[in-house]
Protein backbone atom coordinates (compact mmCIF):
# COMPACT_ATOMS: atom_id res chain seq x y z
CA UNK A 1 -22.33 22.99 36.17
CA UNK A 2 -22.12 23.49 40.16
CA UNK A 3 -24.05 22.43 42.98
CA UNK A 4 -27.30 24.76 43.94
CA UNK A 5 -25.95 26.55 46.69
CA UNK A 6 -27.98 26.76 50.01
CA UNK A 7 -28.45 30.15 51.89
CA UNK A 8 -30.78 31.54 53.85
CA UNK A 9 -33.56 34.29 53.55
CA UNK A 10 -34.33 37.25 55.24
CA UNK A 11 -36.58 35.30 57.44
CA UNK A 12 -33.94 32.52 58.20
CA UNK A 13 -35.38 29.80 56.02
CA UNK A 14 -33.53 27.84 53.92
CA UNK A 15 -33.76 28.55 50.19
CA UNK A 16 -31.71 27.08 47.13
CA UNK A 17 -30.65 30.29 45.44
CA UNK A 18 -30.16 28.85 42.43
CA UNK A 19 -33.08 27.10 42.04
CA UNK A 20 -37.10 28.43 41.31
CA UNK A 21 -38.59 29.90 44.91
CA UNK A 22 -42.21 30.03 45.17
CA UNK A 23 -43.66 32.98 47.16
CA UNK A 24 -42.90 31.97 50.21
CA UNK A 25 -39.30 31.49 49.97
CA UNK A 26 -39.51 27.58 49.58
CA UNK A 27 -37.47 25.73 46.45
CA UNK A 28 -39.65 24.36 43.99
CA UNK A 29 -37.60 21.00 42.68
CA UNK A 30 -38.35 18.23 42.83
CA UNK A 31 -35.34 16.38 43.75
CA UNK A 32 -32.08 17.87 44.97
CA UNK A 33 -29.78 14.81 44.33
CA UNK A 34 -25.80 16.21 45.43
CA UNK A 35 -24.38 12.45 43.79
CA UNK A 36 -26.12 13.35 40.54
CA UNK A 37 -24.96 16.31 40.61
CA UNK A 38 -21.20 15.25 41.09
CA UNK A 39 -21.48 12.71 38.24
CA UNK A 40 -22.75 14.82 36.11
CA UNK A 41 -19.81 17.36 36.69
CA UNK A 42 -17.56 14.79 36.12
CA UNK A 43 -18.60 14.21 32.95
CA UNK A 44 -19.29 17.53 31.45
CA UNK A 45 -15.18 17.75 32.64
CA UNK A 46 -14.91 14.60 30.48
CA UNK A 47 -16.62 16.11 27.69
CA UNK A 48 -14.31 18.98 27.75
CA UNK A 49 -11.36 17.22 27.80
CA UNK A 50 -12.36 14.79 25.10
CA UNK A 51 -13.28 17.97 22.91
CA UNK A 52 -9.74 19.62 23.76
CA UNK A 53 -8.03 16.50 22.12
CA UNK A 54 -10.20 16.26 19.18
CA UNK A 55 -9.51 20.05 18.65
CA UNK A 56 -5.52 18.86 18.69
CA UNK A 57 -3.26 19.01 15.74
CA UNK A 58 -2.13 15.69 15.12
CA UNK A 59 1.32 14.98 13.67
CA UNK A 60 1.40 11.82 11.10
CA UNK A 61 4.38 10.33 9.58
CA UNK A 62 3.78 7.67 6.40
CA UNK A 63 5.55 4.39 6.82
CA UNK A 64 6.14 2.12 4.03
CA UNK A 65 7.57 1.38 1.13
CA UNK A 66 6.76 1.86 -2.58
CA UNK A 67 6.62 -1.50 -4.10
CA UNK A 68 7.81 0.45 -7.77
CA UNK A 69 10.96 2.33 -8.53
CA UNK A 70 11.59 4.89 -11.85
CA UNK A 71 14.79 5.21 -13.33
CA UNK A 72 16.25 7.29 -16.37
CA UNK A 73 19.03 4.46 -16.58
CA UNK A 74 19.48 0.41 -15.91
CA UNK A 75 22.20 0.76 -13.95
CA UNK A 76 19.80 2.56 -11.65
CA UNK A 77 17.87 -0.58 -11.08
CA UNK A 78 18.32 -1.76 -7.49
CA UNK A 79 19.72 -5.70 -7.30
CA UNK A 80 16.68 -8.23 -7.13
CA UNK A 81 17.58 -9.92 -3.85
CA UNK A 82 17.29 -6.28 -2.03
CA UNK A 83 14.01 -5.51 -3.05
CA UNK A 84 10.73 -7.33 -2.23
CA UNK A 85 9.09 -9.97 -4.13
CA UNK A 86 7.31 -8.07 -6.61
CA UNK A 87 8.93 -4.76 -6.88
CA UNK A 88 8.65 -3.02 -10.14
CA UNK A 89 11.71 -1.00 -12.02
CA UNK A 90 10.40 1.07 -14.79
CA UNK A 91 12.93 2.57 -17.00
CA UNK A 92 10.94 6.33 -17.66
CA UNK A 93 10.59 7.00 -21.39
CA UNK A 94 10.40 3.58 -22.60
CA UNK A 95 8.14 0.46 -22.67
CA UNK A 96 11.09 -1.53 -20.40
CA UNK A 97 9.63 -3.10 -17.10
CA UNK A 98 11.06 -5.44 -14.43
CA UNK A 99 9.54 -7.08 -11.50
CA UNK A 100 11.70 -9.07 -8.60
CA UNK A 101 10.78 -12.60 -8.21
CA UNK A 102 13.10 -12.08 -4.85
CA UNK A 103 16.44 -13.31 -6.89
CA UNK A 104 16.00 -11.99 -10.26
CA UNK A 105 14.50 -9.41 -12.75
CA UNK A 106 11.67 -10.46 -14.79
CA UNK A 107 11.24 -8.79 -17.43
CA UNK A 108 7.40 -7.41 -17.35
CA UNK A 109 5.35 -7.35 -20.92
């Protein structure tokens, strides 16, 4: 968006060149309003920019931890006290569960 430019016709008057002329050479608006006009430029820049960043790849990186651990072997099973209250060991390819009470194994039915 820009400003309606002033100029001048052939017969020196001023016109808005941008804007409707009646026959005569004289703007038909009804308000010329150069503040509005600046505000509004502003924000269409605004809009632009906002638009650019939404159009941005974002990079994400999970944080966390898993509050349950597989293993093919006990000895695989991660002391009690250095795991949250809570964490599961599974031993894979039987019914044999554990959860930390935040000192010990429980053994999970």
């Amino acid at each position: 968006m820009s400003f309606l430019n002033r100029d001048k016709d052939q017969a020196g008057k001023d016109i808005h060149t941008s804007a409707r002329n009646d026959g005569n050479g004289n703007p038909i608006t009804d308000v010329f309003d150069k503040e509005a006009h600046v505000k509004l430029d502003a924000l269409a820049a605004q809009m632009q920019a906002t638009n650019d960043r939404l159009n941005q790849t974002l990079d994400t990186q999970l944080t966390g931890s898993s509050m349950e651990q597989f293993g093919a072997d006990i000895s695989e099973r991660p002391d009690a006290s250095t795991v949250p209250v809570g964490y599961i060991f599974i031993l894979v390819d039987t019914d044999e569960m554990w959860m930390s009470n935040g000192s010990t194994w429980v053994v999970k039915e």
